[in-house]
Protein backbone atom coordinates (compact mmCIF):
# COMPACT_ATOMS: atom_id res chain seq x y z
CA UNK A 1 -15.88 -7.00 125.09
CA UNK A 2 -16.49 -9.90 122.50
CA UNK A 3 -13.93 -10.97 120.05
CA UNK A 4 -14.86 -10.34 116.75
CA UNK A 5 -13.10 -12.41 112.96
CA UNK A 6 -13.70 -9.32 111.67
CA UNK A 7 -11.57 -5.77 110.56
CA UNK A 8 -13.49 -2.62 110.15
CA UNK A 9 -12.53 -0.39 107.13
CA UNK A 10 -12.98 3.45 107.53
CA UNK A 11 -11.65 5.68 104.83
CA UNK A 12 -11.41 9.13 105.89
CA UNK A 13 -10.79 12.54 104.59
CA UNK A 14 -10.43 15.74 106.96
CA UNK A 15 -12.19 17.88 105.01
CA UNK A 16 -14.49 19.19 107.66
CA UNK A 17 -13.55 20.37 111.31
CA UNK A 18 -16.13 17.77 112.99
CA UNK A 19 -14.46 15.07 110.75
CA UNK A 20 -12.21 14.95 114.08
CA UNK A 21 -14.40 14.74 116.36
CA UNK A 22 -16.70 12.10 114.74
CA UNK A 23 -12.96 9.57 113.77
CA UNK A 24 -12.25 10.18 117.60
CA UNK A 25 -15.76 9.02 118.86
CA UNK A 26 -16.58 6.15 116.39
CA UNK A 27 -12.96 4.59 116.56
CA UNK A 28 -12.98 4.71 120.42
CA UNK A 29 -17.15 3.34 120.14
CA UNK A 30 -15.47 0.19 118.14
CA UNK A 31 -12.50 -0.56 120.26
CA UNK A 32 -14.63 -0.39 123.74
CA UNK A 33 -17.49 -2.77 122.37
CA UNK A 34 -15.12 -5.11 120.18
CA UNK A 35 -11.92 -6.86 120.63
CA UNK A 36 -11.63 -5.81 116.71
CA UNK A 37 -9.32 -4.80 113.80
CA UNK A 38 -9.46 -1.64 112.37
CA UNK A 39 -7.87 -0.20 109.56
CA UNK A 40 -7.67 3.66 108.36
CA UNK A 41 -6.88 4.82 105.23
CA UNK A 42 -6.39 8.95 105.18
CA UNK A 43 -6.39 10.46 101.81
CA UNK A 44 -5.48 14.46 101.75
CA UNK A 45 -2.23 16.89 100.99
CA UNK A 46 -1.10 16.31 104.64
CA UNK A 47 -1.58 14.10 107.21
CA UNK A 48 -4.47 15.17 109.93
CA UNK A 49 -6.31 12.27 111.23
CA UNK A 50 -4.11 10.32 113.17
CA UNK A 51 -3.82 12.57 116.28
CA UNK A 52 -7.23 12.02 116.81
CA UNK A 53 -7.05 8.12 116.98
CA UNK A 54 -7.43 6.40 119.82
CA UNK A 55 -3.65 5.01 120.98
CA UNK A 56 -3.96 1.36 120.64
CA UNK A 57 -2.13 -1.99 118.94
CA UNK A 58 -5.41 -2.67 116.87
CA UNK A 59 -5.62 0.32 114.44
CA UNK A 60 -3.30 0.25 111.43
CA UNK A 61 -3.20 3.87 110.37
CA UNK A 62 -2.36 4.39 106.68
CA UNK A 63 -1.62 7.29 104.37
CA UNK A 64 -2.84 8.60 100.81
CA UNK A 65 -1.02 11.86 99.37
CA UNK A 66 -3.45 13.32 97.35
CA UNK A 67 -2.41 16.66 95.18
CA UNK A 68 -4.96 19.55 95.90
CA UNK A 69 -6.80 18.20 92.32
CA UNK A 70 -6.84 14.82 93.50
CA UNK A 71 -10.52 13.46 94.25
CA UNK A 72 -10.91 11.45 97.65
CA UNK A 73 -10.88 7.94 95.52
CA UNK A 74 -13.50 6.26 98.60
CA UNK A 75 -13.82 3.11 96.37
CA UNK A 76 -10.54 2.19 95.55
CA UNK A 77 -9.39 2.85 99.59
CA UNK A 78 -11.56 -0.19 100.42
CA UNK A 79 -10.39 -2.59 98.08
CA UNK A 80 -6.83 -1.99 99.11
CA UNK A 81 -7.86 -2.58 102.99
CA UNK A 82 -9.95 -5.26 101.61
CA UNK A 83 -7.21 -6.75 100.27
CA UNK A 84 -4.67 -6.36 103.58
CA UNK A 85 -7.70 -7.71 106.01
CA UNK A 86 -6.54 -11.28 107.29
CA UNK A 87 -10.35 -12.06 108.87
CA UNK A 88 -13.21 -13.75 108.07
CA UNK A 89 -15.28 -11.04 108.01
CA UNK A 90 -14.49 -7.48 107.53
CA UNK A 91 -16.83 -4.13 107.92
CA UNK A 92 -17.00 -1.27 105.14
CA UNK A 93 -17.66 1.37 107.61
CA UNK A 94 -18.37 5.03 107.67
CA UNK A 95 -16.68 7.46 110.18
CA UNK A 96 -19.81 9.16 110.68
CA UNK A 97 -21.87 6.01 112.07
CA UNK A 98 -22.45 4.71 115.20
CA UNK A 99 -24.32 1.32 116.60
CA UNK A 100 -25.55 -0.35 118.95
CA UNK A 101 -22.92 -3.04 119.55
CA UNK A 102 -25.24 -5.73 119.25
CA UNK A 103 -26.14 -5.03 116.07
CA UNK A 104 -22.74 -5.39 114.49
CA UNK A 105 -22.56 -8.92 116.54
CA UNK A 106 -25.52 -9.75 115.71
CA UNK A 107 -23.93 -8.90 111.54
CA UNK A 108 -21.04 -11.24 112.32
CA UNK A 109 -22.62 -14.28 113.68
CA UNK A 110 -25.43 -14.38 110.34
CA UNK A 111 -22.12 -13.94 108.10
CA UNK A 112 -20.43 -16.76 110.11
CA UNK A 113 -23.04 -19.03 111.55
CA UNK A 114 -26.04 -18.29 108.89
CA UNK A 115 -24.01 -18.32 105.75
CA UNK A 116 -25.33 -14.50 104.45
CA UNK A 117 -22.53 -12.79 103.07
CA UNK A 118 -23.22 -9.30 103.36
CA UNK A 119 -25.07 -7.54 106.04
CA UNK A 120 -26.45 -4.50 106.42
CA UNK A 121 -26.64 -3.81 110.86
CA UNK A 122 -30.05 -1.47 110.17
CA UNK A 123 -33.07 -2.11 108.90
CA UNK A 124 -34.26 -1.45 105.25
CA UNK A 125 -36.11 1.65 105.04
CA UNK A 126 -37.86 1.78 108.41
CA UNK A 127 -37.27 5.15 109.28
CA UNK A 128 -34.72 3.71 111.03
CA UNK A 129 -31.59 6.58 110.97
CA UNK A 130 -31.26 8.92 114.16
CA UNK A 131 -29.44 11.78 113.11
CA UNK A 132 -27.49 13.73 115.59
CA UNK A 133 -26.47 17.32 115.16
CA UNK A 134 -23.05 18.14 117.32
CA UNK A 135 -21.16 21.00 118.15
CA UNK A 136 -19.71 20.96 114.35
CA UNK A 137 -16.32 22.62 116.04
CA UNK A 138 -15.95 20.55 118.61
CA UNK A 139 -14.30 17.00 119.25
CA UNK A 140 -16.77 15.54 121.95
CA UNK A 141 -20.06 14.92 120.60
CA UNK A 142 -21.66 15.57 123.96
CA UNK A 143 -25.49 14.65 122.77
CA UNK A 144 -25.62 11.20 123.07
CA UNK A 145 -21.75 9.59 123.71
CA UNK A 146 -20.75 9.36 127.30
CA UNK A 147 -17.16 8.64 127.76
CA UNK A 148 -16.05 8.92 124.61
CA UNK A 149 -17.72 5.94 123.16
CA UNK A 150 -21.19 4.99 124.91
CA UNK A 151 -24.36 5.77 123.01
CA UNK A 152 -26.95 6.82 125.64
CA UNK A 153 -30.49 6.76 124.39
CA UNK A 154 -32.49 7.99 127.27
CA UNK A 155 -30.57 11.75 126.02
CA UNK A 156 -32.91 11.50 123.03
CA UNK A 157 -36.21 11.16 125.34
CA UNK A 158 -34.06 14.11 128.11
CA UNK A 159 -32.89 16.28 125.38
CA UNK A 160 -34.53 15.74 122.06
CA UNK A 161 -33.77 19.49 120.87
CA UNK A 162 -30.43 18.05 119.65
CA UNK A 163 -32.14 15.34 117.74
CA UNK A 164 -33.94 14.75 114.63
CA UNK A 165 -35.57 11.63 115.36
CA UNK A 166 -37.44 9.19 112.69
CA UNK A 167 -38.06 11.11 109.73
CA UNK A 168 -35.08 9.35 107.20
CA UNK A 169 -34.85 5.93 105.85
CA UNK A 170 -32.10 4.16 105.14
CA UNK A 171 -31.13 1.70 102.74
CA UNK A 172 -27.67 0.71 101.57
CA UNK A 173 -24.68 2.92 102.78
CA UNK A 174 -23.40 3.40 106.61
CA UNK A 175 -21.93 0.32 106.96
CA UNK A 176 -21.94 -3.62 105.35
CA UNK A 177 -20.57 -6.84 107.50
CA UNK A 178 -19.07 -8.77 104.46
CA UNK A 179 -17.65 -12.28 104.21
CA UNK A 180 -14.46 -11.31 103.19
CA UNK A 181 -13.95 -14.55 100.75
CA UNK A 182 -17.76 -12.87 99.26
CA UNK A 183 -16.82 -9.75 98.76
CA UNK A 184 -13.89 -10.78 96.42
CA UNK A 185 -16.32 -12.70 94.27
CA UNK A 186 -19.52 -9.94 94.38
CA UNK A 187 -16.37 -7.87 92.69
CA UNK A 188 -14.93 -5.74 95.53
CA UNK A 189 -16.05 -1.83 95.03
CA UNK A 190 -16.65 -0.32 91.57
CA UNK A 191 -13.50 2.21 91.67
CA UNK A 192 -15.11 3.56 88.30
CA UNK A 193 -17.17 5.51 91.18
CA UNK A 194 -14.60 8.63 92.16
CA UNK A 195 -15.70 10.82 95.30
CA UNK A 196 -19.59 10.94 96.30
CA UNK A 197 -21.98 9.32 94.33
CA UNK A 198 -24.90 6.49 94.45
CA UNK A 199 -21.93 3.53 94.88
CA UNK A 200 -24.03 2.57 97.87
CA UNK A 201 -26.72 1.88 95.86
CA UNK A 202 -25.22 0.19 93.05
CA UNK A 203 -23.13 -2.53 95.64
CA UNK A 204 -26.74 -3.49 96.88
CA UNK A 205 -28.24 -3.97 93.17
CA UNK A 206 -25.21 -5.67 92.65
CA UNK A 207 -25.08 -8.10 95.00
CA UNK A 208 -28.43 -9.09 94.98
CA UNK A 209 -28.90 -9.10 91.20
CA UNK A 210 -25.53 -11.53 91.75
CA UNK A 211 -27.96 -13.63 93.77
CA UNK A 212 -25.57 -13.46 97.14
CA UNK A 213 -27.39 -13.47 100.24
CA UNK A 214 -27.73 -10.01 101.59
CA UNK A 215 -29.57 -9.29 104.79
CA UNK A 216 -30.56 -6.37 107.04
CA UNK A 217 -31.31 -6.64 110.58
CA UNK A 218 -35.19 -4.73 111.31
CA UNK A 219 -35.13 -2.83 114.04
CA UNK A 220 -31.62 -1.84 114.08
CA UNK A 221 -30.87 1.87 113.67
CA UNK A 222 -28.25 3.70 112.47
CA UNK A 223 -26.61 7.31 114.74
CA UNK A 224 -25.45 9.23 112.13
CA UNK A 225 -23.13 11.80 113.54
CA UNK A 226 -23.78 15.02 111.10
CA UNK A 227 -20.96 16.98 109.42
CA UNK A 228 -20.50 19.62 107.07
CA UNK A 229 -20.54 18.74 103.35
CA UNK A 230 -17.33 19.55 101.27
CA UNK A 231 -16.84 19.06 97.69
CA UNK A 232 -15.45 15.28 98.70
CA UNK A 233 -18.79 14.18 100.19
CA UNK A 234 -22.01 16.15 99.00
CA UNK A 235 -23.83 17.29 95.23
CA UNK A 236 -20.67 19.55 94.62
CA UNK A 237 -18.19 16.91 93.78
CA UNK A 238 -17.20 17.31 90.01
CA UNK A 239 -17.51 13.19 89.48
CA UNK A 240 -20.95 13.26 90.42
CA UNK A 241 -22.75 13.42 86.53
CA UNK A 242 -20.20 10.65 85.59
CA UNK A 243 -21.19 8.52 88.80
CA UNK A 244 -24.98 8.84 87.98
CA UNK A 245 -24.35 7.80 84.48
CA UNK A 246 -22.75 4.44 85.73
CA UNK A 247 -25.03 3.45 88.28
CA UNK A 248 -27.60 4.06 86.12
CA UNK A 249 -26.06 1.96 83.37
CA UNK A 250 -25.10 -0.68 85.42
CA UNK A 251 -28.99 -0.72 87.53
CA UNK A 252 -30.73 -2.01 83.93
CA UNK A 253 -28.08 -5.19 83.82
CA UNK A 254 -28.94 -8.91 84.57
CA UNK A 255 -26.95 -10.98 86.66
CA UNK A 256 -24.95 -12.23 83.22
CA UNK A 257 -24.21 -8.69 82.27
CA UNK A 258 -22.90 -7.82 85.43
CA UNK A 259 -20.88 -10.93 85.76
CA UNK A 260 -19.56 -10.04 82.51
CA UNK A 261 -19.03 -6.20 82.69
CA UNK A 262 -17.03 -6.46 86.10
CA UNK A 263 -14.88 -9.84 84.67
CA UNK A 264 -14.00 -6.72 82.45
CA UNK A 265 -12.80 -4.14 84.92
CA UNK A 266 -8.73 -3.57 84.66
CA UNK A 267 -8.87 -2.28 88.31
CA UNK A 268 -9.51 -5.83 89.65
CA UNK A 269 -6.31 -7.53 87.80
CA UNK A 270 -4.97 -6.07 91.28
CA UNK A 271 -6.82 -8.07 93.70
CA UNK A 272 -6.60 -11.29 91.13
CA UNK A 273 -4.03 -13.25 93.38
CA UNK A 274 -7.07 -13.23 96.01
CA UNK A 275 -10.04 -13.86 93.75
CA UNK A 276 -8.23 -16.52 91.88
């Protein structure tokens, strides 16, 4: 297990059933590989997740109360454990993802021995996401984890009916290895995106119109661990028309106009006594 400067950052929502399982297997994936921070932020009516998290000194577990009309506010959940990280790096990180454990290493030591400051631990648009349908009831994904937290890829070549194998790209969500110190001055998340929406895509435009050094690592793929879709993280959620709108506003801005339209943004006056 290597020691890692760095906190992961996984924002989660029980709005599905396999929501559980996939918090129970990714969490427990992290703390075997990594000597690691993690922090979760629930948002719901009631508290759900935290029986299925792994017992150990590492996670901070925190709560949201949301009202049944509040939206799960994704953005705004990392900045605040953004803000409460104390390492060098940290990890915006989605429950449903897994890695190889090398390839989040590999993230850390280009963010802290190569001067990039953000990483993306897949490749850009390779064909390079594995998804991986589960039992959507159950809490062990029994496909391709062993033990809770092992990825075994020899189950894709024994039992590739529970696969789809090579057919999606990826790009820019999943997960990004940040300099923490860079993330504060690429602007933190845009919490003007509420619920689901094409944030993912506007924090890559951003960064790199911003002229930071953004990397992804070839060859790396992402296990996505499938899950129903609820109105929180599919084409249902009301925000959605508003999100496009703003991404697509914000993709047709130079670096200037970016600089100058987040230097704007009343959210970040809360995160000003780190950006200062």
């Amino acid at each position: 297990m290597r020691d890692l400067p760095l906190t992961f950052m996984i924002p989660v929502k029980m709005d599905t059933p396999d929501r559980a399982r996939n918090l129970s297997v990714t969490t427990s994936h992290l703390l075997h590989n990594y000597n690691c921070k993690i922090i979760v932020t629930e948002a719901d009516t009631k508290q759900k997740a935290k029986k299925f998290l792994p017992s150990d000194s590492r996670i901070v577990y925190r709560f949201c109360e949301l009202s049944e009309s509040d939206p799960f506010h994704r953005t705004k959940y990392l900045n605040e454990m953004t803000y409460m990280a104390d390492t060098e790096c940290v990890a915006n990180y989605d429950v449903d993802v897994m890695f190889h454990p090398e390839s989040i290493e590999h993230a850390v030591d280009l963010n802290m021995k190569d001067n990039a400051d953000v990483v993306y631990p897949f490749g850009r648009g390779e064909y390079d996401q594995i998804r991986v349908f589960c039992d959507p009831i159950s809490h062990q994904a029994e496909n391709i984890i062993e033990d809770g937290y092992h990825i075994n890829p020899q189950k894709f070549v024994t039992e590739p009916k529970n696969f789809k194998l090579g057919r999606w790209t990826t790009l820019a969500g999943h997960c990004q290895v940040f300099k923490r110190s860079s993330y504060f001055d690429g602007f933190l998340e845009n919490e003007n995106f509420i619920s689901w929406g094409p944030e993912d895509a506007e924090r890559l435009h951003r960064f790199e119109t911003l002229g930071f050094d953004v990397r992804h690592i070839k060859g790396s793929l992402v296990y996505h661990l499938e899950h129903a879709q609820s109105v929180d993280s599919g084409r249902g959620n009301p925000y959605l028309k508003t999100n496009e709108e703003l991404w697509e506003s914000l993709s047709k801005m130079t670096k200037d106009e970016l600089t100058q339209h987040y230097k704007s943004q009343d959210y970040l006056k809360k995160y000003t006594e780190v950006t200062a």
